[in-house]
C-alpha atoms as a PDB file:
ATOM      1  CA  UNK A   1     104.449 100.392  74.921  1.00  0.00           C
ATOM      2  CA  UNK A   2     103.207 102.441  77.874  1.00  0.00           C
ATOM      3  CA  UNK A   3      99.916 103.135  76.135  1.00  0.00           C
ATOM      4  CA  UNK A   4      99.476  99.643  75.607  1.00  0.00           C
ATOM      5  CA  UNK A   5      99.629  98.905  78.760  1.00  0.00           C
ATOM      6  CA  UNK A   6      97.478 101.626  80.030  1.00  0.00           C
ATOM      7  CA  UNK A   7      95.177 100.602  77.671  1.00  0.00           C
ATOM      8  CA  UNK A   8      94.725  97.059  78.923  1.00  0.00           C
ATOM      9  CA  UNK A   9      94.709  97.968  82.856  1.00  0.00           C
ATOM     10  CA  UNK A  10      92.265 101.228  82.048  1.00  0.00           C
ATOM     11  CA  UNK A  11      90.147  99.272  79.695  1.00  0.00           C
ATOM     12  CA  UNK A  12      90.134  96.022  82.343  1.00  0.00           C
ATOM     13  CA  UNK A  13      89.193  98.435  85.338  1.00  0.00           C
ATOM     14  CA  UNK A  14      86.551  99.569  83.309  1.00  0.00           C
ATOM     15  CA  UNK A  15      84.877  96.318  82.392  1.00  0.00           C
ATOM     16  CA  UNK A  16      85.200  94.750  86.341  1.00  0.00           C
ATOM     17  CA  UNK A  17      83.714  97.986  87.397  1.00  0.00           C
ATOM     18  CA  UNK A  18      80.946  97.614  84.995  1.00  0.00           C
ATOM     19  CA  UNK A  19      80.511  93.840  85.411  1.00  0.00           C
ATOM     20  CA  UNK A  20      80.736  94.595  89.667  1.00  0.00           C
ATOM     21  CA  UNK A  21      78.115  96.902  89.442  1.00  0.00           C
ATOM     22  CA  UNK A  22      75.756  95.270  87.031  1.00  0.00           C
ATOM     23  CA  UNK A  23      75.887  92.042  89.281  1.00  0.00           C
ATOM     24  CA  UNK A  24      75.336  94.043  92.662  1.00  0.00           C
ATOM     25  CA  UNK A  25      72.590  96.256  90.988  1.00  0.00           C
ATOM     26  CA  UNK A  26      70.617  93.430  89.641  1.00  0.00           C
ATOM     27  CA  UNK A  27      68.449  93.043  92.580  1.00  0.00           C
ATOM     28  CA  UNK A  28      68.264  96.679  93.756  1.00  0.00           C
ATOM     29  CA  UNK A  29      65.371  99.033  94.022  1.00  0.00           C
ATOM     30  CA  UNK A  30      67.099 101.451  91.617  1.00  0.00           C
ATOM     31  CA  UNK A  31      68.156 101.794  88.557  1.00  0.00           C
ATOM     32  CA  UNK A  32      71.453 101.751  88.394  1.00  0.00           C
ATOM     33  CA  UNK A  33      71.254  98.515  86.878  1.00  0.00           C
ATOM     34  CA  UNK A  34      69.177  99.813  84.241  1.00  0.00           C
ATOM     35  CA  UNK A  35      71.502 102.847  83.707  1.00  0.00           C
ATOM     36  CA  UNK A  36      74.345 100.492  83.146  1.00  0.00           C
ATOM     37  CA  UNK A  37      72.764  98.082  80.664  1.00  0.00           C
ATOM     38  CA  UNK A  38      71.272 101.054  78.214  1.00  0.00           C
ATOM     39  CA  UNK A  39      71.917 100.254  75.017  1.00  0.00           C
ATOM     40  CA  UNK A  40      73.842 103.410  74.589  1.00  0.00           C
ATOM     41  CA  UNK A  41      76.122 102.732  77.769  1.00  0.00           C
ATOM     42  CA  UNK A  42      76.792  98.792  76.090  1.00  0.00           C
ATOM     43  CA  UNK A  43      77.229 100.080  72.829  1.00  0.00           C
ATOM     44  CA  UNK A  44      80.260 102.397  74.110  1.00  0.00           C
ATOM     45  CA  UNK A  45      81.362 100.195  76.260  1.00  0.00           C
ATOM     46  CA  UNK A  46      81.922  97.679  73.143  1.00  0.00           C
ATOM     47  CA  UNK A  47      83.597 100.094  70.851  1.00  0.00           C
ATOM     48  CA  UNK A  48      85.925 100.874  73.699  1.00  0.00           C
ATOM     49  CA  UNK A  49      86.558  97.237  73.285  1.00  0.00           C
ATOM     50  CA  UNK A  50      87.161  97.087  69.530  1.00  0.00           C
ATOM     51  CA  UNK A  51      89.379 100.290  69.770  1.00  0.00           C
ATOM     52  CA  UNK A  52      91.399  98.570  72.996  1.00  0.00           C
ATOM     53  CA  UNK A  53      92.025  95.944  70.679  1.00  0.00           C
ATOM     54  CA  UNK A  54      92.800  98.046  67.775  1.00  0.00           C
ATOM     55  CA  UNK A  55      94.975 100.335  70.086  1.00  0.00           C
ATOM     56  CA  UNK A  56      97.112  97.673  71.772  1.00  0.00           C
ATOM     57  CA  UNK A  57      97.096  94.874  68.656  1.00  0.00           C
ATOM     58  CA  UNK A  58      98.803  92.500  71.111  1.00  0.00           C
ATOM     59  CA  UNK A  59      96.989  89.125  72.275  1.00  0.00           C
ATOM     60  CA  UNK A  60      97.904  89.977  75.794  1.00  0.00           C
ATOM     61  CA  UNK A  61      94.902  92.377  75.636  1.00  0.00           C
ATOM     62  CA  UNK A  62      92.816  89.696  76.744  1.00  0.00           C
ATOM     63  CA  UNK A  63      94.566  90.449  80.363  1.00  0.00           C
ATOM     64  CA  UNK A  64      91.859  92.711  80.674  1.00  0.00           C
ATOM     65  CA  UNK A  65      89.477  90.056  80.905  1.00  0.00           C
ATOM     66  CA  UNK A  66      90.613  89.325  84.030  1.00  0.00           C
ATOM     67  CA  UNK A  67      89.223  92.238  86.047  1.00  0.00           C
ATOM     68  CA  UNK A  68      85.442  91.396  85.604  1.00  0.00           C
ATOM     69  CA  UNK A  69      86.745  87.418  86.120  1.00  0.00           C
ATOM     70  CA  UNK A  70      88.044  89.310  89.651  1.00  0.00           C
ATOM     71  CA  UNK A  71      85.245  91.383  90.222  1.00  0.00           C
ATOM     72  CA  UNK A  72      82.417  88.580  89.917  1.00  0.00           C
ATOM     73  CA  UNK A  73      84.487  85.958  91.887  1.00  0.00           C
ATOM     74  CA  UNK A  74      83.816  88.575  94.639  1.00  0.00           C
ATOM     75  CA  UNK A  75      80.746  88.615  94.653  1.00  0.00           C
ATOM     76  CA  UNK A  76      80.624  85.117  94.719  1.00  0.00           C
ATOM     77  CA  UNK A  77      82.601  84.672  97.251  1.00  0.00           C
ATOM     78  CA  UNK A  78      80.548  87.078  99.206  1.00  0.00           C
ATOM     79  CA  UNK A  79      77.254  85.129  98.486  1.00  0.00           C
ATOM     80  CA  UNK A  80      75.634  87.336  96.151  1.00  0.00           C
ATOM     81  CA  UNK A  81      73.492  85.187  93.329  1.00  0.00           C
ATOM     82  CA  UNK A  82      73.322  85.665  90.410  1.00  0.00           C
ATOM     83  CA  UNK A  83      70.316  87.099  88.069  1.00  0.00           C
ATOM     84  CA  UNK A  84      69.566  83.391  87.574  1.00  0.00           C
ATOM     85  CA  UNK A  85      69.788  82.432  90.890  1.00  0.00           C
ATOM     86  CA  UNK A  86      73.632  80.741  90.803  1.00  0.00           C
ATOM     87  CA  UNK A  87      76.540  82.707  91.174  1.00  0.00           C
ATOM     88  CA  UNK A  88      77.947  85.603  89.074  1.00  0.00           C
ATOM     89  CA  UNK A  89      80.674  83.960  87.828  1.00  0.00           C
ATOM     90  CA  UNK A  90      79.357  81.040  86.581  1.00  0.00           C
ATOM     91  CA  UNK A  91      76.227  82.020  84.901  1.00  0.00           C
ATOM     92  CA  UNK A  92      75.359  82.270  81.325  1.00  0.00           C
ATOM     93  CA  UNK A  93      75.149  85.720  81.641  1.00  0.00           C
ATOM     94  CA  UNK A  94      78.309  85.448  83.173  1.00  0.00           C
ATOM     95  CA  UNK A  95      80.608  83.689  80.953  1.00  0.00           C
ATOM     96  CA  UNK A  96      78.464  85.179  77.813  1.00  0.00           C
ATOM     97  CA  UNK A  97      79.811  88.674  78.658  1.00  0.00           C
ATOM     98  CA  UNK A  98      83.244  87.502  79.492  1.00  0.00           C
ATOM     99  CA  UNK A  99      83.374  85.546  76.230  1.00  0.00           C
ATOM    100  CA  UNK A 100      81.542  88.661  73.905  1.00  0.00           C
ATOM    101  CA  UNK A 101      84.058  90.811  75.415  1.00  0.00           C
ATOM    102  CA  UNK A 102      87.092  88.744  74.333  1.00  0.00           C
ATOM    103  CA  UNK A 103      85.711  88.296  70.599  1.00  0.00           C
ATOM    104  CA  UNK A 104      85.396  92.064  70.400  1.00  0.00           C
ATOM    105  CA  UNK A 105      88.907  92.639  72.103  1.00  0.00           C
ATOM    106  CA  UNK A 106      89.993  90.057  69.370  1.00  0.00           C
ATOM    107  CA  UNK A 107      87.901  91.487  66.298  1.00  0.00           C
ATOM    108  CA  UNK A 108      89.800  94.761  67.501  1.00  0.00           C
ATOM    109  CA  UNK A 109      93.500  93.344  67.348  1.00  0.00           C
ATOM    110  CA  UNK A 110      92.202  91.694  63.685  1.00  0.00           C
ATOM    111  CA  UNK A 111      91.577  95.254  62.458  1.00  0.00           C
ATOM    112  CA  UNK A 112      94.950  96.507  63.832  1.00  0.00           C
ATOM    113  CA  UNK A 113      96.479  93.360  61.702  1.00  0.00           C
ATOM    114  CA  UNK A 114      94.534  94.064  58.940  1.00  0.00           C
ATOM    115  CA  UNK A 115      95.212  98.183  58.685  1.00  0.00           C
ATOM    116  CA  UNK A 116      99.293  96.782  59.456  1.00  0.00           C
ATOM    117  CA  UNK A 117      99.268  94.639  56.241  1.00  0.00           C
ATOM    118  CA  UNK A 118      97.361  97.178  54.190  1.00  0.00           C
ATOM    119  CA  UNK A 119      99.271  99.831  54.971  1.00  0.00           C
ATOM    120  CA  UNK A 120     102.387  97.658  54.522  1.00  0.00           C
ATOM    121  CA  UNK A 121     101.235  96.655  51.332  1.00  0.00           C
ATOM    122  CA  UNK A 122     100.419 100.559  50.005  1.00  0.00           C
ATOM    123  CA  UNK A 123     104.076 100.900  51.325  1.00  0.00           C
ATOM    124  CA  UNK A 124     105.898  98.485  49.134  1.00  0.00           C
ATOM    125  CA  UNK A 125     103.275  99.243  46.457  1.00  0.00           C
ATOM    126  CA  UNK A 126     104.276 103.052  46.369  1.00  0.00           C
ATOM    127  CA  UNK A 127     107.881 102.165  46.591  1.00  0.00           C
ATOM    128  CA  UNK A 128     108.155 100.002  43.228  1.00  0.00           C
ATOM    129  CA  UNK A 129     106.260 102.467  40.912  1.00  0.00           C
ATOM    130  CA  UNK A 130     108.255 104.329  38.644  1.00  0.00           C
END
């Protein structure tokens, strides 16, 4: 249980982080914005996803959504716009991320189902043979 729930608060820290700092950066002279949206840096940042929701198999998971919901209503409130112009929060960027995010948190807790079953299944299978 305690991994689970470090799991969701490590994984949720992560993703506000990342989602604060790709907002912030997007109108920066450096590239720290580019750093953070290398394909190498999203694709890792997605498996940890899938393998947060495969880890903690509990639909409460999607708690962690609500760090980069936290982190852009910030900015927001702050002023900053958005890399269309509008706020963080609200953009299509915005809720794309936050909605990509869930699906792979949920793709993750529909492999953890699926491995339960099947290894529930090779269970009672192993258990009736002679």
């Amino acid at each position: 249980m305690k991994l689970r729930i470090v799991a969701t608060a490590g994984f949720g820290l992560l993703l506000g982080t990342w989602a604060y700092l790709d907002e912030w950066s997007y109108d920066q002279s450096w590239s720290l914005h580019d750093t953070l949206n290398n394909p190498l840096v999203l694709l890792a940042l997605m498996g940890l996803a899938v393998l947060t929701g495969f880890l903690v198999s509990r639909g409460w998971v999607l708690l962690a959504l609500l760090a980069p919901i936290a982190s852009l209503a910030y900015l927001q409130s702050t002023g900053h716009k958005g890399p269309d112009g509008i706020s963080p929060l609200t953009s299509p960027p915005g809720i794309f991320g936050l909605i990509w995010f869930g699906l792979l948190l949920l793709l993750g807790i529909s492999a953890s189902v699926l491995w339960s079953s099947v290894k529930e299944w090779r269970h009672r299978r192993n258990l009736r043979s002679p």
